[in-house]
N, C-alpha and C. Protein backbone atom coordinates (compact mmCIF):
# COMPACT_ATOMS: atom_id res chain seq x y z
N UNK A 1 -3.30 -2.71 -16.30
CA UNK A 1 -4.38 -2.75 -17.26
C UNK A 1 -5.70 -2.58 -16.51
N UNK A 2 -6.46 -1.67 -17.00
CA UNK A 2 -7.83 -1.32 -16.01
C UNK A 2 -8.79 -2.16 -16.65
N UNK A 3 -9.66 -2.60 -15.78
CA UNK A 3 -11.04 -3.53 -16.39
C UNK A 3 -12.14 -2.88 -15.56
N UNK A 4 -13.16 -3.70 -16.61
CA UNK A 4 -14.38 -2.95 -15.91
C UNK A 4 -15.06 -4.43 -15.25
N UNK A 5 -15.39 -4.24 -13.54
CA UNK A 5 -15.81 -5.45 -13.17
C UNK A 5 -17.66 -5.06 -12.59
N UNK A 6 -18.02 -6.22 -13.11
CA UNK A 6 -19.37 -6.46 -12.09
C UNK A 6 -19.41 -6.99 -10.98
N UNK A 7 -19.81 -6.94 -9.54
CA UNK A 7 -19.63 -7.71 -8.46
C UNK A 7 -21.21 -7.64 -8.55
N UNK A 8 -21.68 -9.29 -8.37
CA UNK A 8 -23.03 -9.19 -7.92
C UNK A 8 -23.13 -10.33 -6.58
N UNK A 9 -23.76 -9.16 -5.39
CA UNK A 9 -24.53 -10.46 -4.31
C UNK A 9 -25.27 -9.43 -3.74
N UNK A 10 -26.00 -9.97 -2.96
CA UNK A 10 -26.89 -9.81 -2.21
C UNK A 10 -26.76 -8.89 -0.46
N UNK A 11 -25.84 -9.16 -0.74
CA UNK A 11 -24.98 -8.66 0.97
C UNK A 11 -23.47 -7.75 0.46
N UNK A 12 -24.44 -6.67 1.28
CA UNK A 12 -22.93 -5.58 1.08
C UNK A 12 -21.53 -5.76 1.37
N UNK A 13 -21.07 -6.73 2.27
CA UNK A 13 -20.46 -7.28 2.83
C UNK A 13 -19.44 -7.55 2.34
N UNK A 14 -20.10 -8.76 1.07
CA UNK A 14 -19.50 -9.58 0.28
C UNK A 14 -19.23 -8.92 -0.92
N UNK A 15 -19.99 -8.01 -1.32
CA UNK A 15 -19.21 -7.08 -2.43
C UNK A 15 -18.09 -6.16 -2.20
N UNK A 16 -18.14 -5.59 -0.54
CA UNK A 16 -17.28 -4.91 -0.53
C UNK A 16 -15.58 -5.40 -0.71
N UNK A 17 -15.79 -7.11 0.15
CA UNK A 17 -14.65 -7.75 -0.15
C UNK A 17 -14.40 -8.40 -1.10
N UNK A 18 -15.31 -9.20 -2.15
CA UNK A 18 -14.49 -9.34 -3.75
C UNK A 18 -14.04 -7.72 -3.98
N UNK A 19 -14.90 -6.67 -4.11
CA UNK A 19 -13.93 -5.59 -4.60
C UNK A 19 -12.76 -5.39 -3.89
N UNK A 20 -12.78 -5.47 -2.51
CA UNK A 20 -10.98 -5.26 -1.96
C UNK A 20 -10.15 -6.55 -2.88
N UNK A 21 -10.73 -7.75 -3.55
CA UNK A 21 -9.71 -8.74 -3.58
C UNK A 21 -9.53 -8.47 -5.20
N UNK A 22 -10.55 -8.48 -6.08
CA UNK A 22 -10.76 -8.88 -7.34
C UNK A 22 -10.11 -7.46 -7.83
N UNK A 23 -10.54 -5.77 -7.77
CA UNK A 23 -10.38 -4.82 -8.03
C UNK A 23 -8.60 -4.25 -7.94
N UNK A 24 -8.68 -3.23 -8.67
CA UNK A 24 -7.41 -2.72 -8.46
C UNK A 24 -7.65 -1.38 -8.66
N UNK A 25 -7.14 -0.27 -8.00
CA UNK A 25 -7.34 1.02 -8.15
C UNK A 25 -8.34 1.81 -9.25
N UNK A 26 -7.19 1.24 -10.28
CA UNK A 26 -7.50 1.64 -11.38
C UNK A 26 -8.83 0.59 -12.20
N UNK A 27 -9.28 -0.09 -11.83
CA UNK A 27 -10.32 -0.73 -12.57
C UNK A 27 -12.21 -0.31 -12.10
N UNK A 28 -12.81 -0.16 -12.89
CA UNK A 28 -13.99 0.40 -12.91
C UNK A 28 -14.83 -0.63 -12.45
N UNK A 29 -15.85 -0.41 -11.09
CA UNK A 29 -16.44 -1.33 -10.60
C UNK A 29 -18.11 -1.01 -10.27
N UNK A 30 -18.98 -1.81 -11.24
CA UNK A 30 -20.34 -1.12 -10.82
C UNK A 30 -20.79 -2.85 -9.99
N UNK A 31 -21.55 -2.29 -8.63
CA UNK A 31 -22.08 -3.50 -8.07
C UNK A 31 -23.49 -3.18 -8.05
N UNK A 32 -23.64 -4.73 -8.27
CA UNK A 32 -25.88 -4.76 -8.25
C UNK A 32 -25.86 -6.14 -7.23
N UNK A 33 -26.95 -5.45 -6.73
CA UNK A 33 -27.68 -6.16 -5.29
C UNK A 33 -28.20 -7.67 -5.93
N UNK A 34 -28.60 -7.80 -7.33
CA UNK A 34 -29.31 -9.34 -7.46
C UNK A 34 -29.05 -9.85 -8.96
N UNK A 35 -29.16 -10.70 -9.02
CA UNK A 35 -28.86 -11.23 -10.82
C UNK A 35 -29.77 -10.42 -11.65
N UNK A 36 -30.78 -10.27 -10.92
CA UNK A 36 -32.26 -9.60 -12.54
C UNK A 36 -31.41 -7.72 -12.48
N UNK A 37 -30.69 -7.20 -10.94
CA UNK A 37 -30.10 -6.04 -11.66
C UNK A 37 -28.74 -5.99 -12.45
N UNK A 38 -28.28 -7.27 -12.56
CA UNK A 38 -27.38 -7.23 -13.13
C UNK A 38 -27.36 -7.82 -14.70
N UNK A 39 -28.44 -8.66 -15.03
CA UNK A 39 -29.01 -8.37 -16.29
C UNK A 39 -29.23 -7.47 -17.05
N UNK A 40 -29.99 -6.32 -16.03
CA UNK A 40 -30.62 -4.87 -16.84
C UNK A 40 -29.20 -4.36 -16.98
N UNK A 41 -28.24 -4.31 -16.19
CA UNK A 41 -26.97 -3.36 -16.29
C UNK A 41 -26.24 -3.96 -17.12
N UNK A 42 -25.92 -5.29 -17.10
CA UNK A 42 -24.62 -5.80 -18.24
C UNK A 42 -24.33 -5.49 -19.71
N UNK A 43 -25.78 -4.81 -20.05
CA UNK A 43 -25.60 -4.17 -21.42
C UNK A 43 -25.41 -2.97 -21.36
N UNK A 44 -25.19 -2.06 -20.69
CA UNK A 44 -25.38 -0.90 -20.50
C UNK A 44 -23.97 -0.66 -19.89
N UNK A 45 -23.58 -1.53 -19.17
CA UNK A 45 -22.22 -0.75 -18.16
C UNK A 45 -21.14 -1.78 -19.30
N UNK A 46 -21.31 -3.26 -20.04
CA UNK A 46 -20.62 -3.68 -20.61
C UNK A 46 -19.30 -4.23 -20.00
N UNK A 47 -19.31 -4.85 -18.60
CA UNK A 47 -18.23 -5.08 -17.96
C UNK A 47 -17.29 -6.43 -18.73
N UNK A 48 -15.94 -6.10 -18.40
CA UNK A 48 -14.62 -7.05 -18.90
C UNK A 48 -15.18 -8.81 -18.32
N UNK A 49 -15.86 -8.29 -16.82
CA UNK A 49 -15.68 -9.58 -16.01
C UNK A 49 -16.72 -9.98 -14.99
N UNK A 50 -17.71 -10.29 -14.81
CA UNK A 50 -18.98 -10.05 -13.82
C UNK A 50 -18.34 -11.51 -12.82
N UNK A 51 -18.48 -10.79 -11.55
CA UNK A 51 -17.97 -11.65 -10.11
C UNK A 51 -19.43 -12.38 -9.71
N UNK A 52 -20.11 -13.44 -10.25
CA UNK A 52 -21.91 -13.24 -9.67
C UNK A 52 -21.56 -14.25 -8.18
N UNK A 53 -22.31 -13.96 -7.41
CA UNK A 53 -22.42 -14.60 -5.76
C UNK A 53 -23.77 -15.84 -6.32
N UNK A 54 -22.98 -16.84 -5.84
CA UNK A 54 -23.87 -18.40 -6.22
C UNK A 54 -23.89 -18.91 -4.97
N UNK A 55 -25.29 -19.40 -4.90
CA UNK A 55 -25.23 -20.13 -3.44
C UNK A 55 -26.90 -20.89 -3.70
N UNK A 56 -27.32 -21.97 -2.71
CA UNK A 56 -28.22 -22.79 -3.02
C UNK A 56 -29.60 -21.90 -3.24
N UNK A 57 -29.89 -20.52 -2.26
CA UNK A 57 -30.61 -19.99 -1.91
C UNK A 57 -30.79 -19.05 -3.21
N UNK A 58 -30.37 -18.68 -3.85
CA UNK A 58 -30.33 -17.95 -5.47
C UNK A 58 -30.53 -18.30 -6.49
N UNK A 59 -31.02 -19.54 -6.92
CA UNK A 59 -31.22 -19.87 -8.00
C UNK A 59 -31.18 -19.65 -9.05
N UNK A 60 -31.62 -17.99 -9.00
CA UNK A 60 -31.78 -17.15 -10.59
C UNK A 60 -30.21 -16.69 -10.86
N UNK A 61 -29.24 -16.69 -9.92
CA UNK A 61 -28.03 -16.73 -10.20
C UNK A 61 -27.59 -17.61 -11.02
N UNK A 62 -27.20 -18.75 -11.29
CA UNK A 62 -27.47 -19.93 -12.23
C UNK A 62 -27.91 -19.44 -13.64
N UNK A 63 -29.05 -18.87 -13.82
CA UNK A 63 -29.84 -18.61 -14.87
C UNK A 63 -29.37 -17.46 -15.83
N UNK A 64 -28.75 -16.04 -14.55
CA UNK A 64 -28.04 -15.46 -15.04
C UNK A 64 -26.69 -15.69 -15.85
N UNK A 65 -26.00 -16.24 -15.11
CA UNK A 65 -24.99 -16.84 -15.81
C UNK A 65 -24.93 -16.94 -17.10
N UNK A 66 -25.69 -17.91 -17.28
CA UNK A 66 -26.23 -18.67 -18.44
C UNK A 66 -26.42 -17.57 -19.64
N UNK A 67 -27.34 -16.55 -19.44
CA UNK A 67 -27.81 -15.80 -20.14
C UNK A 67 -26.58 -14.45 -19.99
N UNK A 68 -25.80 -14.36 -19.47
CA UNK A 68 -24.92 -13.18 -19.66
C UNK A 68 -23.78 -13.72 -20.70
N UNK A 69 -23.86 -14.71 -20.76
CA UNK A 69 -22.34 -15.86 -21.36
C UNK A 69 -23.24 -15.90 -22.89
N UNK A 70 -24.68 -16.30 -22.97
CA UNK A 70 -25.38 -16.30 -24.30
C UNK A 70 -25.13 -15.03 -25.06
N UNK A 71 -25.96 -13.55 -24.22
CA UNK A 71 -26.09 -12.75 -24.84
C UNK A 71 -24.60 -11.35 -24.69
N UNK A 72 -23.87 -11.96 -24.13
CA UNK A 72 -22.77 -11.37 -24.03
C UNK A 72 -21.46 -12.29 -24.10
N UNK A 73 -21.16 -12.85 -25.33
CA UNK A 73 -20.49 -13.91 -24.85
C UNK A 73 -18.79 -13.46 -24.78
N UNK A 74 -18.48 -12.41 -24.78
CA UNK A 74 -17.10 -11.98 -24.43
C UNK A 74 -16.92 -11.46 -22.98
N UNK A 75 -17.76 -11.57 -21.74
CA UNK A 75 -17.77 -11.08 -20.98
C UNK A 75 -17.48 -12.34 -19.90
N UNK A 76 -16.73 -12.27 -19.34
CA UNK A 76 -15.95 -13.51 -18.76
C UNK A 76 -17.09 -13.27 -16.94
N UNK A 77 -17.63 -14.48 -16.80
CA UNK A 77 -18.56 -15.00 -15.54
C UNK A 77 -17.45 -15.61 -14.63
N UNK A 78 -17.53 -15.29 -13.01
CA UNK A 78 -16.82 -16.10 -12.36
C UNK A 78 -17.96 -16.24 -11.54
N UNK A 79 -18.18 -17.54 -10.96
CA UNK A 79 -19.08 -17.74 -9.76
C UNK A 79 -18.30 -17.65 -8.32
N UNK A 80 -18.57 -16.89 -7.19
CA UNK A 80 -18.29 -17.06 -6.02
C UNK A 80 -19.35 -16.88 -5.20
N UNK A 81 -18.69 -18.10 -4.29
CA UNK A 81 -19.65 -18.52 -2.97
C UNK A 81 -19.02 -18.75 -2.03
N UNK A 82 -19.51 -19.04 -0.96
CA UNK A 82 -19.10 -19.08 0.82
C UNK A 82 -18.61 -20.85 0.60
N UNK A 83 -19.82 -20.96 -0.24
CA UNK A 83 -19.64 -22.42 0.05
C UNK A 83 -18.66 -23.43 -0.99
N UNK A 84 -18.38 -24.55 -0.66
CA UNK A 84 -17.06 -25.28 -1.53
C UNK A 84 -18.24 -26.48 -1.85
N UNK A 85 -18.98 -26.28 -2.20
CA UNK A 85 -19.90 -27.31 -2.65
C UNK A 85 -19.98 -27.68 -4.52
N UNK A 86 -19.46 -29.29 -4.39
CA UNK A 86 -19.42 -29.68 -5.45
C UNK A 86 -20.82 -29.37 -6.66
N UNK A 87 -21.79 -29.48 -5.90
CA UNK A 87 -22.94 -29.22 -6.71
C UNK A 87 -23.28 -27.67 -7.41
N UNK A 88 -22.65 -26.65 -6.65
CA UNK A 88 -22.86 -25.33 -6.92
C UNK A 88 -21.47 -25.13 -8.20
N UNK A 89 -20.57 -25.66 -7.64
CA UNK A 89 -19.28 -25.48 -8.74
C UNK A 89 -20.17 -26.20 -10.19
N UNK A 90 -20.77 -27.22 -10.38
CA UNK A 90 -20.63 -28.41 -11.27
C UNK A 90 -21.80 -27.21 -12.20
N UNK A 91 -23.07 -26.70 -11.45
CA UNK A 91 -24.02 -26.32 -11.92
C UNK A 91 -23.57 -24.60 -12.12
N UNK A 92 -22.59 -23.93 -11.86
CA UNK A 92 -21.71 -22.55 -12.37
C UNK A 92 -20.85 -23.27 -13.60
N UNK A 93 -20.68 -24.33 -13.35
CA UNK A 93 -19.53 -24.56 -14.62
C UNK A 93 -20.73 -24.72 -16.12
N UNK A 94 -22.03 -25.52 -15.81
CA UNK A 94 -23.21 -25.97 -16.45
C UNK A 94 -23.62 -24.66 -17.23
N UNK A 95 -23.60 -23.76 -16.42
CA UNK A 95 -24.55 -22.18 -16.81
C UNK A 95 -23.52 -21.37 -17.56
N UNK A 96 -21.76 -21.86 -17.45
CA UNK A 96 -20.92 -21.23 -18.44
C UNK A 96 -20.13 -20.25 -17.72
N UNK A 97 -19.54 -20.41 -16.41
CA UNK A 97 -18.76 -19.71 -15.51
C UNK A 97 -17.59 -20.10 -16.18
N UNK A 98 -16.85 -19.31 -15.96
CA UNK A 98 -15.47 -19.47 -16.10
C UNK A 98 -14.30 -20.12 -15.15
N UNK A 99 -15.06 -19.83 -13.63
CA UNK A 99 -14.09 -20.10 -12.85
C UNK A 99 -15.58 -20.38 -11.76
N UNK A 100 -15.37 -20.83 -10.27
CA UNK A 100 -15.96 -21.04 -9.04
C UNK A 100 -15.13 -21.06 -8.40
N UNK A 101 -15.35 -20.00 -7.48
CA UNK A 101 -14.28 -19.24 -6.31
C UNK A 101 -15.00 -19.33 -4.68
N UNK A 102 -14.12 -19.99 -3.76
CA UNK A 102 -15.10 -19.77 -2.49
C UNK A 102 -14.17 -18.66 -1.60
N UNK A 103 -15.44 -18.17 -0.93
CA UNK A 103 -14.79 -16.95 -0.67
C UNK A 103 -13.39 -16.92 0.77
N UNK A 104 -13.41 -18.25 0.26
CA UNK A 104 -12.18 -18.63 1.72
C UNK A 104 -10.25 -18.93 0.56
N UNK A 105 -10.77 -18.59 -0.91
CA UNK A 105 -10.01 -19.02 -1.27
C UNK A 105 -10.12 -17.45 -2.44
N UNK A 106 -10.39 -16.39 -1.76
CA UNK A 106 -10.71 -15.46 -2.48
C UNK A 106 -9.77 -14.45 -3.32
N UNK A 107 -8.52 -14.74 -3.30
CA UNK A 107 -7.21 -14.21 -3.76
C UNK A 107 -7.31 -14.76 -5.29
N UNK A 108 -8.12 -16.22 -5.56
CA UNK A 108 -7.96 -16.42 -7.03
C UNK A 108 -8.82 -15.62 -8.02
N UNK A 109 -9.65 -14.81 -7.12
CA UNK A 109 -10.53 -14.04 -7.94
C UNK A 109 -9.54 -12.50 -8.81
N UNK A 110 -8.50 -12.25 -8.42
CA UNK A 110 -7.62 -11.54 -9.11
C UNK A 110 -7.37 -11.79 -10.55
N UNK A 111 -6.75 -12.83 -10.35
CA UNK A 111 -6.13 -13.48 -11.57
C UNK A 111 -7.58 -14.00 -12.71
N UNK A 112 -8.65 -14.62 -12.04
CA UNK A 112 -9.88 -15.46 -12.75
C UNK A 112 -10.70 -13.71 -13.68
N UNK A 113 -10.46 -12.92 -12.46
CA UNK A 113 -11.17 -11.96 -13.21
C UNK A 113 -10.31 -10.98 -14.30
N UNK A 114 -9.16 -11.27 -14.23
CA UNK A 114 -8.46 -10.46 -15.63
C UNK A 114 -7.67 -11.70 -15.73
N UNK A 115 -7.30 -12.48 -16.47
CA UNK A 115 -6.11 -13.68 -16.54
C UNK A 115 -5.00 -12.94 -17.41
N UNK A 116 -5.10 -12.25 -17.98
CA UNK A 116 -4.37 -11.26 -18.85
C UNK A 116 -3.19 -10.05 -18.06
N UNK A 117 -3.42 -10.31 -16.40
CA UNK A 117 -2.85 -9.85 -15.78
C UNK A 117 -1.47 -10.70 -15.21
N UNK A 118 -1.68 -11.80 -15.77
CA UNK A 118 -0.23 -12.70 -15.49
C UNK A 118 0.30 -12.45 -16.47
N UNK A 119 0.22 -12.40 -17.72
CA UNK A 119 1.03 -12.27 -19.04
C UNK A 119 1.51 -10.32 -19.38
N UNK A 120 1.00 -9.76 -18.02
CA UNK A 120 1.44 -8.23 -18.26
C UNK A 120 2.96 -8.49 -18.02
N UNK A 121 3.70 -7.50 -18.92
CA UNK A 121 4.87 -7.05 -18.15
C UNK A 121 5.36 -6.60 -16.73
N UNK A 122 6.13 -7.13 -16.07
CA UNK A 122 6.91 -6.46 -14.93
C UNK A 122 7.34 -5.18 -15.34
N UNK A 123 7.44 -4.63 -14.08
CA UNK A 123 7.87 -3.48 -13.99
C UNK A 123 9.21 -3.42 -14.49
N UNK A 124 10.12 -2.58 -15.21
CA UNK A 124 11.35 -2.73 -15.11
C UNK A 124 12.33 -2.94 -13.84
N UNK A 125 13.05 -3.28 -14.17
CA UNK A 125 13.97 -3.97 -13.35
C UNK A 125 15.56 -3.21 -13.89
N UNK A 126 15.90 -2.14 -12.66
CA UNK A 126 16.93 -1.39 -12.51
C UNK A 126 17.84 -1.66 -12.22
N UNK A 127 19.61 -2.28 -12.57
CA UNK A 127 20.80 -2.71 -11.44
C UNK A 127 21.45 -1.58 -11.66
N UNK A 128 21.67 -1.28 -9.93
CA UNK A 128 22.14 -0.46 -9.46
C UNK A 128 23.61 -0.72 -9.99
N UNK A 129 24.58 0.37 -9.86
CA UNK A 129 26.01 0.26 -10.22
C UNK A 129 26.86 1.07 -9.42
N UNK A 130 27.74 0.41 -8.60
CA UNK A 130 28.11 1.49 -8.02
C UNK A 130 29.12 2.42 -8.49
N UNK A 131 29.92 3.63 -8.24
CA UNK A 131 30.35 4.54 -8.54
C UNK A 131 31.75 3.99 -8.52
N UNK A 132 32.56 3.66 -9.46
CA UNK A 132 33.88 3.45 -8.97
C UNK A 132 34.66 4.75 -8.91
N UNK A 133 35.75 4.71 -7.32
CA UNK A 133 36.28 6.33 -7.56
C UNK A 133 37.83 6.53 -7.69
């Protein structure tokens, strides 16, 4: 199932690797450098799932949140950060995140950003038979 994701931080770095973790081939990925460009874009690109980068030093991240979950409220927020800090989780959960992901635990961002990807079907499942002769 393809989705359309937002990755927002500040450091190329860190977008490049939520997209290696969160992304899948097939899913459409626009990234913005700061929360105020990812405001102007969320109506316009309309993503399934915005990845925003939270950390003490961002503040307006927080704010975004808040306001992407108001004025978009089908668009599922995950917060990720470096850091495992209770206060950043408590105040992403406050602003209407869905999930808080640190980036040491960054494999749950798969599942947080489509959850609809556990309830897909498996692939079929073939038993072989052998040839009796």
């Amino acid at each position: 199932m393809t989705k359309k994701l937002m990755i927002v931080d500040d450091h190329a770095i860190s977008r490049h690797l939520v997209r290696q973790v969160a992304a899948t081939p097939l899913d459409t990925v626009l990234e913005c450098v700061s929360a105020d460009e990812a405001l102007k874009a969320v109506g316009i690109f309309k993503p399934d799932c915005v990845l925003m980068g939270v950390s003490r030093l961002v503040p307006g991240a927080f704010q975004a949140i808040k306001t992407i979950r108001e004025t978009h409220p089908g668009v599922r927020v995950v917060a990720v950060s470096s850091l495992p800090e209770a206060a950043l989780r408590q105040a992403a959960s406050e602003a209407g995140a869905a999930g808080y992901v640190t980036t040491e635990n960054l494999s749950e961002l798969f599942l947080l950003a489509a959850p609809e990807r556990l309830t897909s079907k498996p692939a079929r499942r073939t038993k072989f038979r052998r040839r009796q002769s």
